[in-house]
C-alpha atoms as a PDB file:
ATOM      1  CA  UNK A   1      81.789  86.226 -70.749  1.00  0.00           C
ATOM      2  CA  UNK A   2      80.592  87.180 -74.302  1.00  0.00           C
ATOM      3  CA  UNK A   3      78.352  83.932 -74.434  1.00  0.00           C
ATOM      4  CA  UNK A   4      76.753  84.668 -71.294  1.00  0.00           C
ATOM      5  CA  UNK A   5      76.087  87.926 -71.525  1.00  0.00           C
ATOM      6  CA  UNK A   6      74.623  86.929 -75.331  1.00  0.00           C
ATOM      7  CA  UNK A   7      72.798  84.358 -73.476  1.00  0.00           C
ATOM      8  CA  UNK A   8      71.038  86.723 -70.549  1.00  0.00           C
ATOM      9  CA  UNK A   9      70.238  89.173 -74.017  1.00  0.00           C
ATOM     10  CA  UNK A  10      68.292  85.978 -75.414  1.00  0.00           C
ATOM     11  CA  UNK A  11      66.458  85.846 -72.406  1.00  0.00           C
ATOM     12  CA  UNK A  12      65.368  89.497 -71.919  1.00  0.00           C
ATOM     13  CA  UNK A  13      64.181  89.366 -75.333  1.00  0.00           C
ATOM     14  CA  UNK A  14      62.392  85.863 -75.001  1.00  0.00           C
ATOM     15  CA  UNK A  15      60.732  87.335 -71.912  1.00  0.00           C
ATOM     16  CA  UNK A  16      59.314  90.542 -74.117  1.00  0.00           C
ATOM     17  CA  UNK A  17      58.577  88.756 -77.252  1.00  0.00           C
ATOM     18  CA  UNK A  18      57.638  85.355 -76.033  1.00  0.00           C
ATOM     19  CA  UNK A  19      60.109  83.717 -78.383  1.00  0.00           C
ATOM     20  CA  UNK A  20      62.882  84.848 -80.868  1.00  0.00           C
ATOM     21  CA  UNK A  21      62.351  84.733 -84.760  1.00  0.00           C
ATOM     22  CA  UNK A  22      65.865  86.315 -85.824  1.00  0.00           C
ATOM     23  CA  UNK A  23      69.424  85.181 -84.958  1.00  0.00           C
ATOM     24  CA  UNK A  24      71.740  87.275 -86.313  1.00  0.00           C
ATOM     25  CA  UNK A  25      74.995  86.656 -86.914  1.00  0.00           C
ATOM     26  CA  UNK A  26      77.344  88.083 -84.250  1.00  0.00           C
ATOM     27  CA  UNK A  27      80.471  89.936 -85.303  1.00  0.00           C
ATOM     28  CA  UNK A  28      82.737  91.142 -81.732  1.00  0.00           C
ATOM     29  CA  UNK A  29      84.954  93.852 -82.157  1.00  0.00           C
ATOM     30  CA  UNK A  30      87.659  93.867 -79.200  1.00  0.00           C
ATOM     31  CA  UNK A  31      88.924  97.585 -80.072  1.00  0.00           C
ATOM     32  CA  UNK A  32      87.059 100.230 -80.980  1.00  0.00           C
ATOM     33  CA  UNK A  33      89.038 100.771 -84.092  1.00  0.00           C
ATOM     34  CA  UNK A  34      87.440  97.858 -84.761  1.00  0.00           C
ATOM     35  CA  UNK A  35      84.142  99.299 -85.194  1.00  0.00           C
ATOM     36  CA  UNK A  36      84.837 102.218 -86.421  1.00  0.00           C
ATOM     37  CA  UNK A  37      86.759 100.344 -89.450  1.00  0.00           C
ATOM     38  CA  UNK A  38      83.491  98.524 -90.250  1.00  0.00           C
ATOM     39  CA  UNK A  39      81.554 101.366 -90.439  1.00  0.00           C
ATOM     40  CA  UNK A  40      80.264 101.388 -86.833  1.00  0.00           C
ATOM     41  CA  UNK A  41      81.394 105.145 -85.554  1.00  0.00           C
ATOM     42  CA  UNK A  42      81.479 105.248 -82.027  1.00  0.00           C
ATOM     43  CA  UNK A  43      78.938 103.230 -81.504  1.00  0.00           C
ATOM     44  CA  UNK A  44      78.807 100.573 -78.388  1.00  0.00           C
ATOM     45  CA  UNK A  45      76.794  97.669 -80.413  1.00  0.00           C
ATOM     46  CA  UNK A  46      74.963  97.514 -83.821  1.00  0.00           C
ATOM     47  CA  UNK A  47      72.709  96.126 -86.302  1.00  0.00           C
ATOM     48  CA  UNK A  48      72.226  95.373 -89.684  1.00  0.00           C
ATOM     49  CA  UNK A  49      68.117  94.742 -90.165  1.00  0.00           C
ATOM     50  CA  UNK A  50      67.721  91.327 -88.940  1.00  0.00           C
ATOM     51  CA  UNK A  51      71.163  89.678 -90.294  1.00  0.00           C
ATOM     52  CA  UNK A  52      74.205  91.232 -87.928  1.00  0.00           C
ATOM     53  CA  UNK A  53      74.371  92.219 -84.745  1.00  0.00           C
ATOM     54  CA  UNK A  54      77.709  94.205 -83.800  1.00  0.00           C
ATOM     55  CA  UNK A  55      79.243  94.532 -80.652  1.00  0.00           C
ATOM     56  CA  UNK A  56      82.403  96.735 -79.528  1.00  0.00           C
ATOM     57  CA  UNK A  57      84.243  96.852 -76.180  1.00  0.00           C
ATOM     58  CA  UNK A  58      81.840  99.358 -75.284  1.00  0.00           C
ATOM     59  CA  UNK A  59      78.275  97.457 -75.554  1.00  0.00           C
ATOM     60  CA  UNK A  60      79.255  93.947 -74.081  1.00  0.00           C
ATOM     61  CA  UNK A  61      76.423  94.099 -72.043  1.00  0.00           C
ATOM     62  CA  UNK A  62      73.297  92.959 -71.331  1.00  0.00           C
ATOM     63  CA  UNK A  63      71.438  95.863 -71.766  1.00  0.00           C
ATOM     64  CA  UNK A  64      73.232  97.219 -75.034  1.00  0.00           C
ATOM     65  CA  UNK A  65      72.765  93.498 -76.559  1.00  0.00           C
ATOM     66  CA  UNK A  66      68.964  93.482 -75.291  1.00  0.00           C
ATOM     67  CA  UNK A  67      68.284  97.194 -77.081  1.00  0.00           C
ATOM     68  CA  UNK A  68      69.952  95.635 -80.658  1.00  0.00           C
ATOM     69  CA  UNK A  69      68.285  92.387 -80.691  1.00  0.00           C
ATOM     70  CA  UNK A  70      65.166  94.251 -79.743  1.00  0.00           C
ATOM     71  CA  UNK A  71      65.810  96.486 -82.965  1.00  0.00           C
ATOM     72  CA  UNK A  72      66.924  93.243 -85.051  1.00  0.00           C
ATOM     73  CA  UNK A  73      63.305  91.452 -83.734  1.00  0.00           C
ATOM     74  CA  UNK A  74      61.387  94.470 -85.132  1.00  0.00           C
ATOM     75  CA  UNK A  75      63.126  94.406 -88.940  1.00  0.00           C
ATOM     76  CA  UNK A  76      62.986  90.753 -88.921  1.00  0.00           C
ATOM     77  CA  UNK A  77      59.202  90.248 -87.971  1.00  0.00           C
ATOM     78  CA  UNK A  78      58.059  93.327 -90.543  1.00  0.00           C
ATOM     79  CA  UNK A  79      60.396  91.798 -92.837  1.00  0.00           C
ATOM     80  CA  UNK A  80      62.867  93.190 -95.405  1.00  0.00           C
ATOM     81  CA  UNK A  81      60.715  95.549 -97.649  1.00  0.00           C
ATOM     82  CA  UNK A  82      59.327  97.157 -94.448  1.00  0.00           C
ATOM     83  CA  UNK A  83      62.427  97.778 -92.764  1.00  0.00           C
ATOM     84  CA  UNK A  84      63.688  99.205 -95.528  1.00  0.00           C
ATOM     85  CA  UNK A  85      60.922 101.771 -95.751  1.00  0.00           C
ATOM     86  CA  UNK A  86      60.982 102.649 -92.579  1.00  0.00           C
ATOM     87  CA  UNK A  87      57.561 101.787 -92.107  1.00  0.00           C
ATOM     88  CA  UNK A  88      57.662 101.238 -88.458  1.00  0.00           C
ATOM     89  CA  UNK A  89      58.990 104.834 -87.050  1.00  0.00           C
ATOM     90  CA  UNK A  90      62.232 105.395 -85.523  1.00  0.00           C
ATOM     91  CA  UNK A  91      60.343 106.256 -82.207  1.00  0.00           C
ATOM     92  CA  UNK A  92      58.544 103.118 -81.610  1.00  0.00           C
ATOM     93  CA  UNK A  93      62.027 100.846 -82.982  1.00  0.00           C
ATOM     94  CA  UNK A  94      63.627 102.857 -80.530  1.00  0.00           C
ATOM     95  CA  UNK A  95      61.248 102.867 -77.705  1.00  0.00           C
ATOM     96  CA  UNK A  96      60.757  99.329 -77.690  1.00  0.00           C
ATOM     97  CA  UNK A  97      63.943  98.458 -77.573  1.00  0.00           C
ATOM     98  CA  UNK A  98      64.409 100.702 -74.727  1.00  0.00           C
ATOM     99  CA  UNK A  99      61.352  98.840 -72.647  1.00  0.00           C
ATOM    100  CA  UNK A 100      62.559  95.610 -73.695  1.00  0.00           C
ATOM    101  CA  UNK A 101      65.969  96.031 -72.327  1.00  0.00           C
ATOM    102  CA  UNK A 102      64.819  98.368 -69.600  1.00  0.00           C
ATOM    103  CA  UNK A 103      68.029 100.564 -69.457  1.00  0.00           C
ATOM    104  CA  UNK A 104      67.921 102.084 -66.056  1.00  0.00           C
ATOM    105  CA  UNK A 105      69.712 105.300 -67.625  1.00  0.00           C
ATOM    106  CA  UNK A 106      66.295 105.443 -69.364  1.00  0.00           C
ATOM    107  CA  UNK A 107      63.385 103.708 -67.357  1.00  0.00           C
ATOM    108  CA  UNK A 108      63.083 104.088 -63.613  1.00  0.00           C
ATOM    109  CA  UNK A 109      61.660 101.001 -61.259  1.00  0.00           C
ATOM    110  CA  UNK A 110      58.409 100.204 -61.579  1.00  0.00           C
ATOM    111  CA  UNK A 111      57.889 100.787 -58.224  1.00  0.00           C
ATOM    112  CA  UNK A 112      58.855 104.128 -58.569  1.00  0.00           C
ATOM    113  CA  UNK A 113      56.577 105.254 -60.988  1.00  0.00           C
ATOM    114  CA  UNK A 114      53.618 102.868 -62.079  1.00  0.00           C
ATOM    115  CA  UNK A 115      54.547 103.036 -65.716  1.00  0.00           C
ATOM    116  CA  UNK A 116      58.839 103.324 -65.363  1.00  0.00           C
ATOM    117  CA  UNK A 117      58.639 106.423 -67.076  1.00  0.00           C
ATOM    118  CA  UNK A 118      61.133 108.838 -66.027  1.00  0.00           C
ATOM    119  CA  UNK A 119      60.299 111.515 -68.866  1.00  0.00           C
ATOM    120  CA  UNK A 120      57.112 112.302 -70.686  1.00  0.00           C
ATOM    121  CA  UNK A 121      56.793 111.768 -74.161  1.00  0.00           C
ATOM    122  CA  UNK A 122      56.134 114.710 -76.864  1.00  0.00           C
ATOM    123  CA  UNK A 123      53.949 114.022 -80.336  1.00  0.00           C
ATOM    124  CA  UNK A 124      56.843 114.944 -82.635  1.00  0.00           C
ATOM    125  CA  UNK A 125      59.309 112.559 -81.625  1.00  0.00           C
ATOM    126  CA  UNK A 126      61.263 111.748 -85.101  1.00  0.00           C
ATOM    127  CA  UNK A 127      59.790 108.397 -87.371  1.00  0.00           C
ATOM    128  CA  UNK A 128      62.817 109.002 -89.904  1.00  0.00           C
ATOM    129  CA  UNK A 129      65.994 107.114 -88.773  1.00  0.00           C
ATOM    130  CA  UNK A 130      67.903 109.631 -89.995  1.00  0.00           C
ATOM    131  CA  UNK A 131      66.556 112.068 -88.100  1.00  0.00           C
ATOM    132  CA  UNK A 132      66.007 110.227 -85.297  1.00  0.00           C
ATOM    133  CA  UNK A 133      69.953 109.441 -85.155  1.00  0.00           C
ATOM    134  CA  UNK A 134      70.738 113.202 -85.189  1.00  0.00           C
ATOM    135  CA  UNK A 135      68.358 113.794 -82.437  1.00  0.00           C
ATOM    136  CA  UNK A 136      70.044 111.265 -80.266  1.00  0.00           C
ATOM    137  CA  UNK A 137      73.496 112.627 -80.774  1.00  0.00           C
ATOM    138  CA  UNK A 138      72.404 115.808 -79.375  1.00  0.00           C
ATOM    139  CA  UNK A 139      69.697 114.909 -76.816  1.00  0.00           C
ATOM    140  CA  UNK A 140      70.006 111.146 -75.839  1.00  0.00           C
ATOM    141  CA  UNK A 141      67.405 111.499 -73.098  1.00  0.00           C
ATOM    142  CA  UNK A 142      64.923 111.227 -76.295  1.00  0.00           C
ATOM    143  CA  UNK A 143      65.268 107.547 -75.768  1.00  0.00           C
ATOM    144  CA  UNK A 144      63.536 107.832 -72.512  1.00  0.00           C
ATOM    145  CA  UNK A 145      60.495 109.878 -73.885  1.00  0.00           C
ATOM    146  CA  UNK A 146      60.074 106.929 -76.527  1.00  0.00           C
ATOM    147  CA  UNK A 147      60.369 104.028 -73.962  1.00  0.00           C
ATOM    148  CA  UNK A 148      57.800 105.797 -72.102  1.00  0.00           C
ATOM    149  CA  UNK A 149      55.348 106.617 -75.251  1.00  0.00           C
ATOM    150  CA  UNK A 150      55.596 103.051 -76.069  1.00  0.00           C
ATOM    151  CA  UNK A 151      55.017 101.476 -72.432  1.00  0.00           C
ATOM    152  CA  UNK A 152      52.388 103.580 -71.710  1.00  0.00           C
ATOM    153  CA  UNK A 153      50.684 102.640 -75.319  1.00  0.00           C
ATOM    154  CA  UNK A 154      51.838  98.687 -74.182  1.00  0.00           C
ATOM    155  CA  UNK A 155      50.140  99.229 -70.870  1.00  0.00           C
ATOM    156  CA  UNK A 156      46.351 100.333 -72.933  1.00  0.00           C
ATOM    157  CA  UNK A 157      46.649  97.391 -75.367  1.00  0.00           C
ATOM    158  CA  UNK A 158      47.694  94.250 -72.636  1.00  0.00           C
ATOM    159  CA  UNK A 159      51.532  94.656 -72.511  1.00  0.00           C
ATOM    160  CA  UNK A 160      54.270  93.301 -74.469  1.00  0.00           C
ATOM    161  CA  UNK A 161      52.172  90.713 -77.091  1.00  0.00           C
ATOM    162  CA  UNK A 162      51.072  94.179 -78.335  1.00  0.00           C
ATOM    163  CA  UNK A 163      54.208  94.973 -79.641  1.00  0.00           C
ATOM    164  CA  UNK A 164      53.882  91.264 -81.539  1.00  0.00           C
ATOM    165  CA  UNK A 165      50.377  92.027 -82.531  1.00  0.00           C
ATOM    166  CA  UNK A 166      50.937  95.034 -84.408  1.00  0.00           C
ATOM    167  CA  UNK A 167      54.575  93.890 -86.132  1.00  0.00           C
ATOM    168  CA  UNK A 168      52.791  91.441 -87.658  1.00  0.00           C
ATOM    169  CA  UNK A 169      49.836  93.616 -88.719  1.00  0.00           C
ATOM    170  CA  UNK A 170      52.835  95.918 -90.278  1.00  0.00           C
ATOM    171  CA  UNK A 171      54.104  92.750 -92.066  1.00  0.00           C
ATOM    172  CA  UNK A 172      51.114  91.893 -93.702  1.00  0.00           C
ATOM    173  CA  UNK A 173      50.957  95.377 -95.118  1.00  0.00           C
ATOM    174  CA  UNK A 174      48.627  97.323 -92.275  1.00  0.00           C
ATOM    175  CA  UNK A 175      49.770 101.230 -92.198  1.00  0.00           C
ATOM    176  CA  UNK A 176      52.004 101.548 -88.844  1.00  0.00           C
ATOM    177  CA  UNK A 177      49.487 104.281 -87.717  1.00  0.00           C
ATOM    178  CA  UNK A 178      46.156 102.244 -88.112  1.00  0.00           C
ATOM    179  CA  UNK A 179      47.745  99.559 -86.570  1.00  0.00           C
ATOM    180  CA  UNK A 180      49.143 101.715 -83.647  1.00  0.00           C
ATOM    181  CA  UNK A 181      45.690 103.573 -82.820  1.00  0.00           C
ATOM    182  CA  UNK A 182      43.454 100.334 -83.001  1.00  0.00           C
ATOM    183  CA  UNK A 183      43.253  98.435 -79.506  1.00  0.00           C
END
């Protein structure tokens, strides 16, 4: 089941990207004491930058896998020194990880709403991780409002190649915001 579901991940995130750079190693926890012994929390899946991706009883999904190696795509393709900066905001990480694995807790159909937001975005949405993770923990639903800030910027700039477009403008040492603003 594990392989499969790894599998239909790989192809969610082939379908956004257009390929995959970054295979991370894959460490399974079968308990959650598991996870929580490797530093993990309560967490459902996880990732270490573009090396590990972590996954407890909880996250053995499709959707949970899609929204790490999403995450693990984005540190890999900015590359180490990047990632480490945070140089690519929490938001965007976040919200692109959200479109690419369309969660349905956080995107509604398409035909539904032309966009699949189900929340509008606000301007202050946190770019620290840090802050960002504290936000979560008290108002998950922030993960909708930065799927839809990032489809509706996907949708102005010709959709998911975008999102490749301006990693690799971040790589090569572009400020995130220039980058982000220019079409």
């Amino acid at each position: 089941l594990t392989m499969r579901v790894l599998a239909l991940a790989d192809d969610r995130i082939r379908g956004f990207y257009g390929d995959i750079e970054f295979h991370p190693r894959v460490l399974i926890c079968t308990t959650q004491d598991c996870i929580v012994g490797i530093g993990g929390g309560d967490a459902a899946t996880g990732s270490v930058g573009a090396l590990v991706l972590l996954l407890g009883p909880k996250g053995m999904n499709e959707i949970d896998i899609t929204h790490e190696l999403s995450l693990i795509e984005v540190a890999g393709r900015v590359g180490l020194f990047h990632s480490i900066m945070d140089t690519v905001p929490a938001w965007f990480d976040e919200g692109v990880a959200v479109v690419a694995s369309d969660a349905p807790e956080f995107t509604a159909l398409a035909s539904a709403n032309q966009n699949g937001c189900l929340t509008k975005p606000t301007d202050d949405m946190p770019a620290d991780r840090t802050q960002w993770t504290e936000e979560a923990s008290q108002y998950p639903f922030i993960y909708a409002q930065a799927g839809c800030r990032v489809a509706e910027w996907m949708a102005t700039r010709g959709g998911g190649s975008a999102v490749s477009r301006l990693l690799a403008r971040v790589a090569n040492g572009e400020p995130f915001d220039r980058a982000y603003a220019e079409h």
